[in-house]
C-alpha atoms as a PDB file:
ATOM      1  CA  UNK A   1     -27.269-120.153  34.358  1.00  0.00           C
ATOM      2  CA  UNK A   2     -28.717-120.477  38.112  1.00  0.00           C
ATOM      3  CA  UNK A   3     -27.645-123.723  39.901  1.00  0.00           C
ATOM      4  CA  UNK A   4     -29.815-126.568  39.559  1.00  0.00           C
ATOM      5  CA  UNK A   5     -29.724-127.973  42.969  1.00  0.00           C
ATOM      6  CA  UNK A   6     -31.894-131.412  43.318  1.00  0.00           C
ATOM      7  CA  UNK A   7     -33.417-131.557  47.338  1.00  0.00           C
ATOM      8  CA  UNK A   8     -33.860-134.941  48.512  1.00  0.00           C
ATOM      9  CA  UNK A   9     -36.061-134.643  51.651  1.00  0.00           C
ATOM     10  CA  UNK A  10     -39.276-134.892  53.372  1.00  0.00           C
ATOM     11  CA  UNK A  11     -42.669-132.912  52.384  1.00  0.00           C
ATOM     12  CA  UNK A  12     -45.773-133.110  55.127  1.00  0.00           C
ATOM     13  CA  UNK A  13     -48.889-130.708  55.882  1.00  0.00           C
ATOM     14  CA  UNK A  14     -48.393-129.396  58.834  1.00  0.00           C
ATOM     15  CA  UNK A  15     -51.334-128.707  61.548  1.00  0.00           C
ATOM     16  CA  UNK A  16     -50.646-125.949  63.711  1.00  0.00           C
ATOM     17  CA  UNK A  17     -53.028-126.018  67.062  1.00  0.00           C
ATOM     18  CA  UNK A  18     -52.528-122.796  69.045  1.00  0.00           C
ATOM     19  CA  UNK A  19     -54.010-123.671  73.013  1.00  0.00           C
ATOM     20  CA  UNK A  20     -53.050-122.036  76.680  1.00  0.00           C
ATOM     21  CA  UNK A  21     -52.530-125.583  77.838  1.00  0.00           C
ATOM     22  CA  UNK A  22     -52.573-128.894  77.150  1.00  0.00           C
ATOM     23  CA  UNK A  23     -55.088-131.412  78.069  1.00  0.00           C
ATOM     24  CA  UNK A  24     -54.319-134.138  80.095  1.00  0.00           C
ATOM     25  CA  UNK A  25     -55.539-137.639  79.722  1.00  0.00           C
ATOM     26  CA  UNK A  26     -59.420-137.465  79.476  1.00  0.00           C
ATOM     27  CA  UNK A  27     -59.941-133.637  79.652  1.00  0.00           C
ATOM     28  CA  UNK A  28     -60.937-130.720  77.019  1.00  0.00           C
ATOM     29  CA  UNK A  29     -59.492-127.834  76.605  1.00  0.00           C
ATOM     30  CA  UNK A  30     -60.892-125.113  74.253  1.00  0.00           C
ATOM     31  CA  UNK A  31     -57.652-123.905  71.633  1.00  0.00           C
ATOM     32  CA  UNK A  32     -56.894-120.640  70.719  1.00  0.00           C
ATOM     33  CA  UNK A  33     -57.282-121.283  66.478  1.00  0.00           C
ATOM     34  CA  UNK A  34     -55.535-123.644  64.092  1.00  0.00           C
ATOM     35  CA  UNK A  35     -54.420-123.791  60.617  1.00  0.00           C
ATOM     36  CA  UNK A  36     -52.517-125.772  57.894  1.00  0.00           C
ATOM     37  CA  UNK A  37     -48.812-124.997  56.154  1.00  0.00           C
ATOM     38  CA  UNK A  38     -46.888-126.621  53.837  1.00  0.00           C
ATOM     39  CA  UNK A  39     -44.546-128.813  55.523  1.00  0.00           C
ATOM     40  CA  UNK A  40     -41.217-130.822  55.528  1.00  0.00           C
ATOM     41  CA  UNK A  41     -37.321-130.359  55.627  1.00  0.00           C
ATOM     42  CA  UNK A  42     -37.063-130.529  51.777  1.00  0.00           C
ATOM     43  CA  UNK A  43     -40.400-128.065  51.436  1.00  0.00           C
ATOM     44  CA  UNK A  44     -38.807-125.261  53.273  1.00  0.00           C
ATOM     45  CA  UNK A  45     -34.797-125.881  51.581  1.00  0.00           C
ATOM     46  CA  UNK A  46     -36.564-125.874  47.682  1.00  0.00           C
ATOM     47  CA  UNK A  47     -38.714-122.958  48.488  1.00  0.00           C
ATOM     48  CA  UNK A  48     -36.248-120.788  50.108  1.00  0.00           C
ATOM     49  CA  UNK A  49     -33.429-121.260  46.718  1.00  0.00           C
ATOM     50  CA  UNK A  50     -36.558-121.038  44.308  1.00  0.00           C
ATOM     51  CA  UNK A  51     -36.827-117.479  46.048  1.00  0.00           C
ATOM     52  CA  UNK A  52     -33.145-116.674  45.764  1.00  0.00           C
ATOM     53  CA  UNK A  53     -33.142-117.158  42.423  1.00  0.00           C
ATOM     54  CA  UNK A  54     -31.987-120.745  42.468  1.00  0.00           C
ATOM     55  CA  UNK A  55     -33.083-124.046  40.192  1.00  0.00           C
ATOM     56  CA  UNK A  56     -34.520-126.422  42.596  1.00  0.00           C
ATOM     57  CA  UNK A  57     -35.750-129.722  41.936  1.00  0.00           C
ATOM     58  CA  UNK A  58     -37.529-131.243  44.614  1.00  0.00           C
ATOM     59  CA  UNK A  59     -37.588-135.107  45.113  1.00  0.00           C
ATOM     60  CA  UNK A  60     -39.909-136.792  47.792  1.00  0.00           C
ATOM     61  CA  UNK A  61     -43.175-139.102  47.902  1.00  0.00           C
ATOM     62  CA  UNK A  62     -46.508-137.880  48.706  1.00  0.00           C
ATOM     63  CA  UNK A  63     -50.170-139.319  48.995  1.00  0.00           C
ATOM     64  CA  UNK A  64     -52.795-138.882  46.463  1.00  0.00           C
ATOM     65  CA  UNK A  65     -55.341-137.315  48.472  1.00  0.00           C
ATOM     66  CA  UNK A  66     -56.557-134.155  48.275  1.00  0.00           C
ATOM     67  CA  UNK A  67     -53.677-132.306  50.830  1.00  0.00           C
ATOM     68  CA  UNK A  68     -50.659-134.151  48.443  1.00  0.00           C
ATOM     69  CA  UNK A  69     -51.925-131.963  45.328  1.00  0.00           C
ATOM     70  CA  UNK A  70     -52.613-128.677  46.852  1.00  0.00           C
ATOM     71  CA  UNK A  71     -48.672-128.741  48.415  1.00  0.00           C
ATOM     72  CA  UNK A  72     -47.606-130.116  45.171  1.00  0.00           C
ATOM     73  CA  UNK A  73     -49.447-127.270  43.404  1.00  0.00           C
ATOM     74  CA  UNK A  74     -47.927-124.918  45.985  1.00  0.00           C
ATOM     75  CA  UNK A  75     -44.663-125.998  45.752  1.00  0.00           C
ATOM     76  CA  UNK A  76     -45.032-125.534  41.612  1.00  0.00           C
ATOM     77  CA  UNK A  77     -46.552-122.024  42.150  1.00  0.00           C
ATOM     78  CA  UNK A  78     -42.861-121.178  44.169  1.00  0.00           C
ATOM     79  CA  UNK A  79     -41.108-122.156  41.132  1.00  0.00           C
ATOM     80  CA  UNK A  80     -39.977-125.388  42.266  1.00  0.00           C
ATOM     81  CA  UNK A  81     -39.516-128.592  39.839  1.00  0.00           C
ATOM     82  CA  UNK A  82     -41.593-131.305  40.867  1.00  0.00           C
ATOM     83  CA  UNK A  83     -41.278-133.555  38.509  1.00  0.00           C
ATOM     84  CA  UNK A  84     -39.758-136.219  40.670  1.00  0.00           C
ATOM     85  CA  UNK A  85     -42.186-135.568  43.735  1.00  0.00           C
ATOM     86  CA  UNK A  86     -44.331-139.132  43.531  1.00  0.00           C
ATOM     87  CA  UNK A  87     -47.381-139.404  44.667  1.00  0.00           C
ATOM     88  CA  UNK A  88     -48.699-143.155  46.322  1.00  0.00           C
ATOM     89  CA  UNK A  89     -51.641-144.165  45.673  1.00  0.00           C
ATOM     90  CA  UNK A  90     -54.147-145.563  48.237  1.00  0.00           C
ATOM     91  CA  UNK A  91     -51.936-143.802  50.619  1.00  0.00           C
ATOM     92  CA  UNK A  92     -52.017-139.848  52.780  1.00  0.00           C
ATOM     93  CA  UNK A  93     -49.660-137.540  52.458  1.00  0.00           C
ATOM     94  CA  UNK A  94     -47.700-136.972  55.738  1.00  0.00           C
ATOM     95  CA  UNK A  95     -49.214-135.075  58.344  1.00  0.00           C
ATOM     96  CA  UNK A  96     -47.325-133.478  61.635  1.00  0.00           C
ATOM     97  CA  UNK A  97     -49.543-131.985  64.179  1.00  0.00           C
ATOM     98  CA  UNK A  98     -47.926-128.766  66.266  1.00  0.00           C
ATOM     99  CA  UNK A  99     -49.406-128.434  69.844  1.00  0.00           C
ATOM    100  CA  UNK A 100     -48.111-124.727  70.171  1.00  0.00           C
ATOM    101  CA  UNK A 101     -48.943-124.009  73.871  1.00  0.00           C
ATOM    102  CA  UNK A 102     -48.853-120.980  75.386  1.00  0.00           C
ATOM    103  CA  UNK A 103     -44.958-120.603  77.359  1.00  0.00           C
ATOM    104  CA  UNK A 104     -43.687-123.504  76.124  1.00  0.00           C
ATOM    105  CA  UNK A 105     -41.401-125.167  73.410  1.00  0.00           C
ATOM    106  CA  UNK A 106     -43.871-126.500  70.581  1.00  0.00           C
ATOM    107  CA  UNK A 107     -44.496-130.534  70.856  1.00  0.00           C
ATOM    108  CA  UNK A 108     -45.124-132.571  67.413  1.00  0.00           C
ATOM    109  CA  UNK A 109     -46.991-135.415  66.044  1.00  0.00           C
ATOM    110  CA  UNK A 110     -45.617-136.828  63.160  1.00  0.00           C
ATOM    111  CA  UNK A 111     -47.572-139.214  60.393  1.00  0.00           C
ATOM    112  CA  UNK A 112     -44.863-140.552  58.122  1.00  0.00           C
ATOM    113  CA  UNK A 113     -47.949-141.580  55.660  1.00  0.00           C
ATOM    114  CA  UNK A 114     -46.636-141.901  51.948  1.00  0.00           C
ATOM    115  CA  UNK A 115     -43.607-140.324  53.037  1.00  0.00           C
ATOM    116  CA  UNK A 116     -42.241-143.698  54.334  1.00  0.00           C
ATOM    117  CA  UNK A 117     -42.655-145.684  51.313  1.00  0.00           C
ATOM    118  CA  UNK A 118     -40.117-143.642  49.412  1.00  0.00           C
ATOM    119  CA  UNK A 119     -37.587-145.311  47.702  1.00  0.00           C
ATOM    120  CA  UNK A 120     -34.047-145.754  46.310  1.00  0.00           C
ATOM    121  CA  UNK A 121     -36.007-146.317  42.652  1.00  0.00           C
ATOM    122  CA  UNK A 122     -37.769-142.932  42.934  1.00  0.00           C
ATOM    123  CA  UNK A 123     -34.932-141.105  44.241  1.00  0.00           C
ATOM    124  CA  UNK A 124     -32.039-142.689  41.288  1.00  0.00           C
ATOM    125  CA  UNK A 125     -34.853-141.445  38.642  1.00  0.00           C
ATOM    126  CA  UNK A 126     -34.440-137.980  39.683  1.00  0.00           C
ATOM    127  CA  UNK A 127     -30.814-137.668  39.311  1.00  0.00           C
ATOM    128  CA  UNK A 128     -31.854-137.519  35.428  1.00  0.00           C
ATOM    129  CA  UNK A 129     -32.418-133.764  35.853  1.00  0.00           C
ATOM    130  CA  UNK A 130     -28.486-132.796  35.686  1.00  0.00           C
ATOM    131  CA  UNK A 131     -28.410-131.181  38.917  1.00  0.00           C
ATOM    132  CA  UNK A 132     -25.342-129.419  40.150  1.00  0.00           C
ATOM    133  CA  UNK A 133     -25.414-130.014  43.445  1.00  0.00           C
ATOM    134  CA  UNK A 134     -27.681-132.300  46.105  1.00  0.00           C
ATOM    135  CA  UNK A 135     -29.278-131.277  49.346  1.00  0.00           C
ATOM    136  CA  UNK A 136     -29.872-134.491  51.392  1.00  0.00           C
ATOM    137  CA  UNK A 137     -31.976-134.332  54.622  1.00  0.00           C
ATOM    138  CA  UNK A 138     -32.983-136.785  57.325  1.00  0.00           C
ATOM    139  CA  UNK A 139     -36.255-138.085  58.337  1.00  0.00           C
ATOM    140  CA  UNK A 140     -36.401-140.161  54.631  1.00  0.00           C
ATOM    141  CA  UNK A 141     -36.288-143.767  54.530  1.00  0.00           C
ATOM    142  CA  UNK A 142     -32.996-145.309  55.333  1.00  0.00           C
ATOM    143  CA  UNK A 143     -33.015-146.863  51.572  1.00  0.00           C
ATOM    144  CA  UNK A 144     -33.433-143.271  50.064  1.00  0.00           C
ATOM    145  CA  UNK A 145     -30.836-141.724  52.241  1.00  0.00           C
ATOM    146  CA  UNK A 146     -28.339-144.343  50.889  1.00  0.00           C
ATOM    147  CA  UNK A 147     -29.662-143.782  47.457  1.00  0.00           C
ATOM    148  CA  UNK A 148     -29.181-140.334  47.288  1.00  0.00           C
ATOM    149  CA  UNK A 149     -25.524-140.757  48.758  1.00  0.00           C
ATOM    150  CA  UNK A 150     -24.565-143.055  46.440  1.00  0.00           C
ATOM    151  CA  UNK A 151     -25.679-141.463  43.647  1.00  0.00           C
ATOM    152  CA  UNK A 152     -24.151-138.348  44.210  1.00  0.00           C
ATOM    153  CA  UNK A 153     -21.058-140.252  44.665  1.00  0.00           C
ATOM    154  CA  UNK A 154     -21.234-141.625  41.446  1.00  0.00           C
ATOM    155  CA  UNK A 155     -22.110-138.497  39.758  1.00  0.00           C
ATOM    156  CA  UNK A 156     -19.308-137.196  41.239  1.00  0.00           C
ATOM    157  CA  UNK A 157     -21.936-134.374  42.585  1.00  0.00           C
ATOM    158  CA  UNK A 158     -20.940-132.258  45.691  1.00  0.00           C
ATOM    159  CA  UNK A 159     -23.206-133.469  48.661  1.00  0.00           C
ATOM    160  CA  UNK A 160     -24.562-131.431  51.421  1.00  0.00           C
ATOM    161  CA  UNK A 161     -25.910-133.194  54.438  1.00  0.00           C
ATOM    162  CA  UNK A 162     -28.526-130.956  56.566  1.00  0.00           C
ATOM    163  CA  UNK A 163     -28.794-132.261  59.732  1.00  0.00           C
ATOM    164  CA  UNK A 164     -28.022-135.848  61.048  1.00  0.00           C
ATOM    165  CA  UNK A 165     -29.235-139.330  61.107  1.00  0.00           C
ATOM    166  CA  UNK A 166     -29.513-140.961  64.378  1.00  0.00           C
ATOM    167  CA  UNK A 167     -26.330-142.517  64.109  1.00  0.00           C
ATOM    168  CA  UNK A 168     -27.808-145.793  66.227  1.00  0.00           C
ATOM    169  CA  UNK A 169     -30.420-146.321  63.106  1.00  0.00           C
ATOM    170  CA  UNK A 170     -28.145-145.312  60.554  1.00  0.00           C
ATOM    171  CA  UNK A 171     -24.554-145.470  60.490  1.00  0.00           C
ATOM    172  CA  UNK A 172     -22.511-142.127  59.548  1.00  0.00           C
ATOM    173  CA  UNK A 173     -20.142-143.692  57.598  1.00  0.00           C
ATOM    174  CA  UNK A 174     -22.691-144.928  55.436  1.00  0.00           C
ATOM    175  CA  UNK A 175     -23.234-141.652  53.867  1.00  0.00           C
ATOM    176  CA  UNK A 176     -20.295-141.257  51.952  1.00  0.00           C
ATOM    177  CA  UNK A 177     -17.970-138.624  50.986  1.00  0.00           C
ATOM    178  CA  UNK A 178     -19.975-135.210  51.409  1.00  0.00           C
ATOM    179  CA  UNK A 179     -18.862-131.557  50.295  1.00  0.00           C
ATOM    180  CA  UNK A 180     -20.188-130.212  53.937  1.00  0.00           C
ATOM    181  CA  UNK A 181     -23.028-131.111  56.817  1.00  0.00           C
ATOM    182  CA  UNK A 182     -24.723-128.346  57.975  1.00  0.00           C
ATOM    183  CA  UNK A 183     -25.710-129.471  61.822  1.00  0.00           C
ATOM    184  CA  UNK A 184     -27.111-127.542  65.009  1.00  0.00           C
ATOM    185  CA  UNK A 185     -25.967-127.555  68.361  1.00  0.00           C
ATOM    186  CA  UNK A 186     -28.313-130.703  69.258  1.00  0.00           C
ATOM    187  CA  UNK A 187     -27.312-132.703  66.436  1.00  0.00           C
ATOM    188  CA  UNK A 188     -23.403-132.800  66.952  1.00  0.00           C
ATOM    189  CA  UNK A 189     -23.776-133.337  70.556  1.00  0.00           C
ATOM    190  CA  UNK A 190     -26.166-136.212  70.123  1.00  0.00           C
ATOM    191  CA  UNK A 191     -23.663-137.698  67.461  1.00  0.00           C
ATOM    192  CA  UNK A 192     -20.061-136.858  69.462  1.00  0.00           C
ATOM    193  CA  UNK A 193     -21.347-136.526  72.942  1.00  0.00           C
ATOM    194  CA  UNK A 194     -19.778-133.220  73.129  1.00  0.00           C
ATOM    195  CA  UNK A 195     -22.090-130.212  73.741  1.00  0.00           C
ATOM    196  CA  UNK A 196     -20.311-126.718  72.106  1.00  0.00           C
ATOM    197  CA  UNK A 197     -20.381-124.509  74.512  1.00  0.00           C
ATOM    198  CA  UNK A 198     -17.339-122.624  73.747  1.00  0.00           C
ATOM    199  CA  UNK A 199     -14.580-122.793  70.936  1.00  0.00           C
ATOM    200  CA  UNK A 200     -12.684-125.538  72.423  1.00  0.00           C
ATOM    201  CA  UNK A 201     -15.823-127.553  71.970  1.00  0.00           C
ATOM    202  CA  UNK A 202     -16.828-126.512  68.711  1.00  0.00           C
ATOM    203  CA  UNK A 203     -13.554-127.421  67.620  1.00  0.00           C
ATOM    204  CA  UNK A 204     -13.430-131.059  68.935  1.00  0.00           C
ATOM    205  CA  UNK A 205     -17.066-131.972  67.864  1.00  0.00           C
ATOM    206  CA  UNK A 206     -15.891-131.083  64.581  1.00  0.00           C
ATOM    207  CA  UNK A 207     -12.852-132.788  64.842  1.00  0.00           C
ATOM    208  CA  UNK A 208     -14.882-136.124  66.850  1.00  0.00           C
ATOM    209  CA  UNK A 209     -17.605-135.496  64.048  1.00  0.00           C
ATOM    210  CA  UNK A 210     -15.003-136.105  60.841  1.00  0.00           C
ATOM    211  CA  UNK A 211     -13.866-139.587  62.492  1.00  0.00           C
ATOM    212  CA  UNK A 212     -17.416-140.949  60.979  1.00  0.00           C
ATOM    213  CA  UNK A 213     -18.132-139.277  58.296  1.00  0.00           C
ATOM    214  CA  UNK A 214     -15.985-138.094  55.465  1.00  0.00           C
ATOM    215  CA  UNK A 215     -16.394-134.649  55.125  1.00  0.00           C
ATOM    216  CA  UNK A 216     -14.803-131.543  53.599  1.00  0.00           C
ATOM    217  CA  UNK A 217     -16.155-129.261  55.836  1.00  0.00           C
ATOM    218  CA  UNK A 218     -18.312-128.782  58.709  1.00  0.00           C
ATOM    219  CA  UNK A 219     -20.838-126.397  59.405  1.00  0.00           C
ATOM    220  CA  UNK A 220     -21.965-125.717  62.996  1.00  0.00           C
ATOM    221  CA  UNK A 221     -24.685-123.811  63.527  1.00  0.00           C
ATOM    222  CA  UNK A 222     -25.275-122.581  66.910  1.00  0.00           C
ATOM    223  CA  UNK A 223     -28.152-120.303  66.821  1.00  0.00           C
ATOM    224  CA  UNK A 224     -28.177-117.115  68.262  1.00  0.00           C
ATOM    225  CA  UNK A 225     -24.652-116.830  68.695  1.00  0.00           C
ATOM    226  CA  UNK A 226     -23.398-117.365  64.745  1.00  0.00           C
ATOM    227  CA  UNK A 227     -21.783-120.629  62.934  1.00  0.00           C
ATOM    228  CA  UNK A 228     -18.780-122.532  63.530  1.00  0.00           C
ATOM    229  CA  UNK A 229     -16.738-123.468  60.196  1.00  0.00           C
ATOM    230  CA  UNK A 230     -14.256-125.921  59.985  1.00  0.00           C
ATOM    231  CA  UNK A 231     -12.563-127.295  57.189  1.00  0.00           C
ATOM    232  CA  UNK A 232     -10.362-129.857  58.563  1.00  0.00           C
ATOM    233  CA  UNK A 233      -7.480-128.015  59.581  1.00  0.00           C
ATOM    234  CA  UNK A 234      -8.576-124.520  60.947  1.00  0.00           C
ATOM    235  CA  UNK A 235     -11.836-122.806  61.883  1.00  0.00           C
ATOM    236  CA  UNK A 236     -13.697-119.547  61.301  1.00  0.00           C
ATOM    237  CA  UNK A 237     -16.570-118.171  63.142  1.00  0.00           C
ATOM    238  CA  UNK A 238     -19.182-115.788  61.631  1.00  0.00           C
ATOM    239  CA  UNK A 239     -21.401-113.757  63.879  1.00  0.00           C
ATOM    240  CA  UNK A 240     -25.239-114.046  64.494  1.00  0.00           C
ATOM    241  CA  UNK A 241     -27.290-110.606  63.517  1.00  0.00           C
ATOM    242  CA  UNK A 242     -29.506-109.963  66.604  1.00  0.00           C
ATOM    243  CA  UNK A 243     -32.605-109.954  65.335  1.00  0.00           C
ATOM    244  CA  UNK A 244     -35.550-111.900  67.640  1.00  0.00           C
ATOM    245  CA  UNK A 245     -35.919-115.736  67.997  1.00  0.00           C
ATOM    246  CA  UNK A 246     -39.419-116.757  68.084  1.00  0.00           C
ATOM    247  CA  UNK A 247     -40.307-119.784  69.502  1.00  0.00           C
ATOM    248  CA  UNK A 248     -40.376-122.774  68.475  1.00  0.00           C
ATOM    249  CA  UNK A 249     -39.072-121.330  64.509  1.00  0.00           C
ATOM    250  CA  UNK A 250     -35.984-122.893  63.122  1.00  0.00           C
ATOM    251  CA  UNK A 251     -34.020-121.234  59.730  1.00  0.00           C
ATOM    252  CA  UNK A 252     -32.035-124.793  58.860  1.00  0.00           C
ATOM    253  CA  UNK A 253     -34.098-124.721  55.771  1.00  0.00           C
ATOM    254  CA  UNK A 254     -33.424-121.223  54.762  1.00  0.00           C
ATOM    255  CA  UNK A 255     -29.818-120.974  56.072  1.00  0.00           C
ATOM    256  CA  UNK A 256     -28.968-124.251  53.619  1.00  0.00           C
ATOM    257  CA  UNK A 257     -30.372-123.335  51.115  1.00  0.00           C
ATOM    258  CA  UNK A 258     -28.397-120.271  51.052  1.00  0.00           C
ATOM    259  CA  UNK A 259     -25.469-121.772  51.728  1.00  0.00           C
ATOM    260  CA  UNK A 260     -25.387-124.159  48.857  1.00  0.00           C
ATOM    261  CA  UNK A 261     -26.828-121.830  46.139  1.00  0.00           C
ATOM    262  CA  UNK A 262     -23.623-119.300  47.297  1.00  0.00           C
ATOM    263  CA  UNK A 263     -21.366-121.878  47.497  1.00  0.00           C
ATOM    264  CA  UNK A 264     -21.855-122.842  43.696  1.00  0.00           C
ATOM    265  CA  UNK A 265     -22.356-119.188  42.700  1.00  0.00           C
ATOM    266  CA  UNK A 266     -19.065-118.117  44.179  1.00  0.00           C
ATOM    267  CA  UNK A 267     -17.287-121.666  43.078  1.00  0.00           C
ATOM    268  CA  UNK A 268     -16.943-123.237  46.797  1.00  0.00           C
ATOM    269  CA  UNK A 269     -15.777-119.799  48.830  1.00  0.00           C
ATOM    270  CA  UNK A 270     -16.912-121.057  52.219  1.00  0.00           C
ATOM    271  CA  UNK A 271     -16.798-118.238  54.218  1.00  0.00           C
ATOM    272  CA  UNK A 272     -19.220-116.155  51.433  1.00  0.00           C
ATOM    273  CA  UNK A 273     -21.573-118.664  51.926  1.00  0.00           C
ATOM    274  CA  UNK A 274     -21.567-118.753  55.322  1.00  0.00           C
ATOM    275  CA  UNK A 275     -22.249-114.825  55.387  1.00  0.00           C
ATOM    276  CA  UNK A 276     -24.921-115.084  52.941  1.00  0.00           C
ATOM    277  CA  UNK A 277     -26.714-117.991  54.368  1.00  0.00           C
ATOM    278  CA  UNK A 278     -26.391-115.881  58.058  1.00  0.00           C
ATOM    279  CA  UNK A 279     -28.387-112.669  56.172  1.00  0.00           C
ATOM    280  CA  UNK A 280     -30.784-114.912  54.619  1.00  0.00           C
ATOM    281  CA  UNK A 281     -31.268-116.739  58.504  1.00  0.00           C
ATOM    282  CA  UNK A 282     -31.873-113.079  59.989  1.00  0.00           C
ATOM    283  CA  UNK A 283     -34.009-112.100  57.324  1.00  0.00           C
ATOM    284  CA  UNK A 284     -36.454-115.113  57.964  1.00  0.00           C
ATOM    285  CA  UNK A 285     -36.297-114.675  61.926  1.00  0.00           C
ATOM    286  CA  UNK A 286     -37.054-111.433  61.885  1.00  0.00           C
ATOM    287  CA  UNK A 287     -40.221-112.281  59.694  1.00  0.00           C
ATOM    288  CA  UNK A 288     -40.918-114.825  62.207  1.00  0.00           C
ATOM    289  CA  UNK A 289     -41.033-117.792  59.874  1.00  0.00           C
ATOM    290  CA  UNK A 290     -43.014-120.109  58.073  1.00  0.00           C
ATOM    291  CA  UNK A 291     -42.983-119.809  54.279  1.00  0.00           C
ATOM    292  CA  UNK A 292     -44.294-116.195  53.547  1.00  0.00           C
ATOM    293  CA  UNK A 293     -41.009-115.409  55.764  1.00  0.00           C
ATOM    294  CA  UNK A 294     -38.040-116.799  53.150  1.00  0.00           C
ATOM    295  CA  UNK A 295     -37.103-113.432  51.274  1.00  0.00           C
ATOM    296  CA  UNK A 296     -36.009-113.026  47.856  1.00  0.00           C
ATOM    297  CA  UNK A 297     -32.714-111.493  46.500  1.00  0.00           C
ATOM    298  CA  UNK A 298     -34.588-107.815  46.423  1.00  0.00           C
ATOM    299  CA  UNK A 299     -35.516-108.890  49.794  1.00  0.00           C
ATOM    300  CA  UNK A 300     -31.908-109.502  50.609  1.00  0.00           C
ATOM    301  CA  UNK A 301     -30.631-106.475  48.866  1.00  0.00           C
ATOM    302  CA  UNK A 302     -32.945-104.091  51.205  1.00  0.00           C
ATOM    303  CA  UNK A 303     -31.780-105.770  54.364  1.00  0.00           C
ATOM    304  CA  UNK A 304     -27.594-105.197  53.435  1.00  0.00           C
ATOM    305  CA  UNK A 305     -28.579-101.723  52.444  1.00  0.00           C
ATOM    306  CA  UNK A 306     -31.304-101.097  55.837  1.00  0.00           C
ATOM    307  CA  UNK A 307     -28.077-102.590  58.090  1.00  0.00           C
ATOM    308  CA  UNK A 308     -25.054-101.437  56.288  1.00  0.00           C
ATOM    309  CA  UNK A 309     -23.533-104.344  55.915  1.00  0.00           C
ATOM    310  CA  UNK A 310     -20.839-104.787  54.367  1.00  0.00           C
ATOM    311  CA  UNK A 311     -21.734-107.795  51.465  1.00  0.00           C
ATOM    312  CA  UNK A 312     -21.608-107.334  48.021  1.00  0.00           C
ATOM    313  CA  UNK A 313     -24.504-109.259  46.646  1.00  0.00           C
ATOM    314  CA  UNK A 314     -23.675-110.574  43.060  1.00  0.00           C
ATOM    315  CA  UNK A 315     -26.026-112.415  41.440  1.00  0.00           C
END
């Protein structure tokens, strides 16, 4: 049986404008090209496990226009379950714009559209599908965030948090017991006020980090140079495999949805799913992201075999 995982978490078109520069208040500048993607937190973390062989069931709110059907249609072409995905009527579906200049770290303009008017109702409903496991994001509505915490509590459902809630708008407490948060460098600094630099600070983040939020273990993520685990009483560290970084591309979507489809697979071993989710964050970097770039397993088999790693992939 694959693991029916149900994401809670945003979905958005995303406008990517390529330019040398950008303009400043009342001039023109002519842009390299632009185009559209599928969007969103909880896009990218249902496409990647629908590609790994996972069950994904994907609840979030779009508009009814004509961009909310072609990335629901999308989405159902990947293999993912939509049936919870709602779509508002009168309303657009989220839209962030990308200003991708030239040298320079990419700047965003985000349209919450429909995306803001989803609620606890919507998000309850979709608990219906069984799942084994939830994958709740930020950037949702601080009623759906709740929602999905509460349910999964109730459930009795293990709970991954991807990423953080500004703590000022929303409490960390508040989100209940969870199985693990996956967080970056930026997040658990902004959160704990403590940037990890080194191990010492990895370790008391972690450590200043489980103070608000009841956790059984905490994954830190910290880019090029691997992830910092921590379950409470002792740590592990898995390396990064240097492959490039392109700008402005982030694998949190990929790397969680590894994570959580090994951790079921392999009944909660930690550091497996650490090692997996790592491969599967290489493999997307070094296809330089966006959606055609989140491999499947044959994808992942090539790669351990290519690098001689040492991974036994069982699946």
């Amino acid at each position: 049986m694959k693991p029916r995982v149900l994401i809670v978490g945003s979905a958005c078109v995303e406008l990517i404008v390529k330019t040398p520069s950008i303009p400043g208040a009342g001039q023109t500048t002519v842009g390299d090209c632009f185009y559209y993607l599928p969007g969103g937190k909880g896009t990218d973390t249902s496409v990647a496990l629908a590609r790994l062989g996972g069950d994904p069931v994907f609840s979030s709110k779009l508009g009814d226009d004509p961009n909310g059907k072609e990335l629901a249609d999308y989405l159902v072409s990947e293999g993912v379950d939509c049936r919870f995905v709602q779509f508002e009527r009168g309303e657009n579906t989220a839209l962030e714009v990308v200003l991708r200049e030239e040298g320079q770290a990419d700047r965003r303009l985000a349209y919450p559209g429909a995306g803001a008017l989803f609620s606890a109702e919507e998000v309850e409903e979709a608990f219906i599908c069984y799942p084994d496991a939830v994958i709740l994001h930020r950037g949702l509505p601080t009623s759906a965030i709740d929602e999905a915490a509460t349910m999964a509590e109730k459930k009795k459902l293990p709970l991954f948090a991807v990423s953080l809630p500004d703590a000022d708008a929303y409490p960390l407490s508040r989100l209940g017991e969870c199985e693990a948060l996956i967080v970056d460098e930026e997040d658990i600094a902004r959160c704990t006020g403590i940037r990890p630099v080194d191990q010492e600070k990895c370790m008391k983040a972690c450590m200043a980090l489980t103070q608000h939020v009841k956790t059984k273990y905490v994954i830190l993520r910290l880019g090029e140079r691997g992830s910092f685990l921590y379950d409470g009483m002792y740590y592990h560290f898995i390396a990064a495999y240097d492959v490039p970084q392109p700008n402005g591309v982030t694998s949190e979507g990929a790397y969680a949805a590894a994570f959580v489809l090994e951790y079921l697979r392999s009944e909660g071993d930690l550091k497996r799913s650490c090692e997996f989710a790592t491969i599967i964050s290489a493999i997307y970097l070094t296809r330089g992201g966006g959606m055609r770039a989140y491999p499947t397993t044959e994808d992942v088999r090539r790669f351990i075999l290519r690098n001689e790693i040492d991974f036994e992939l069982d699946t």
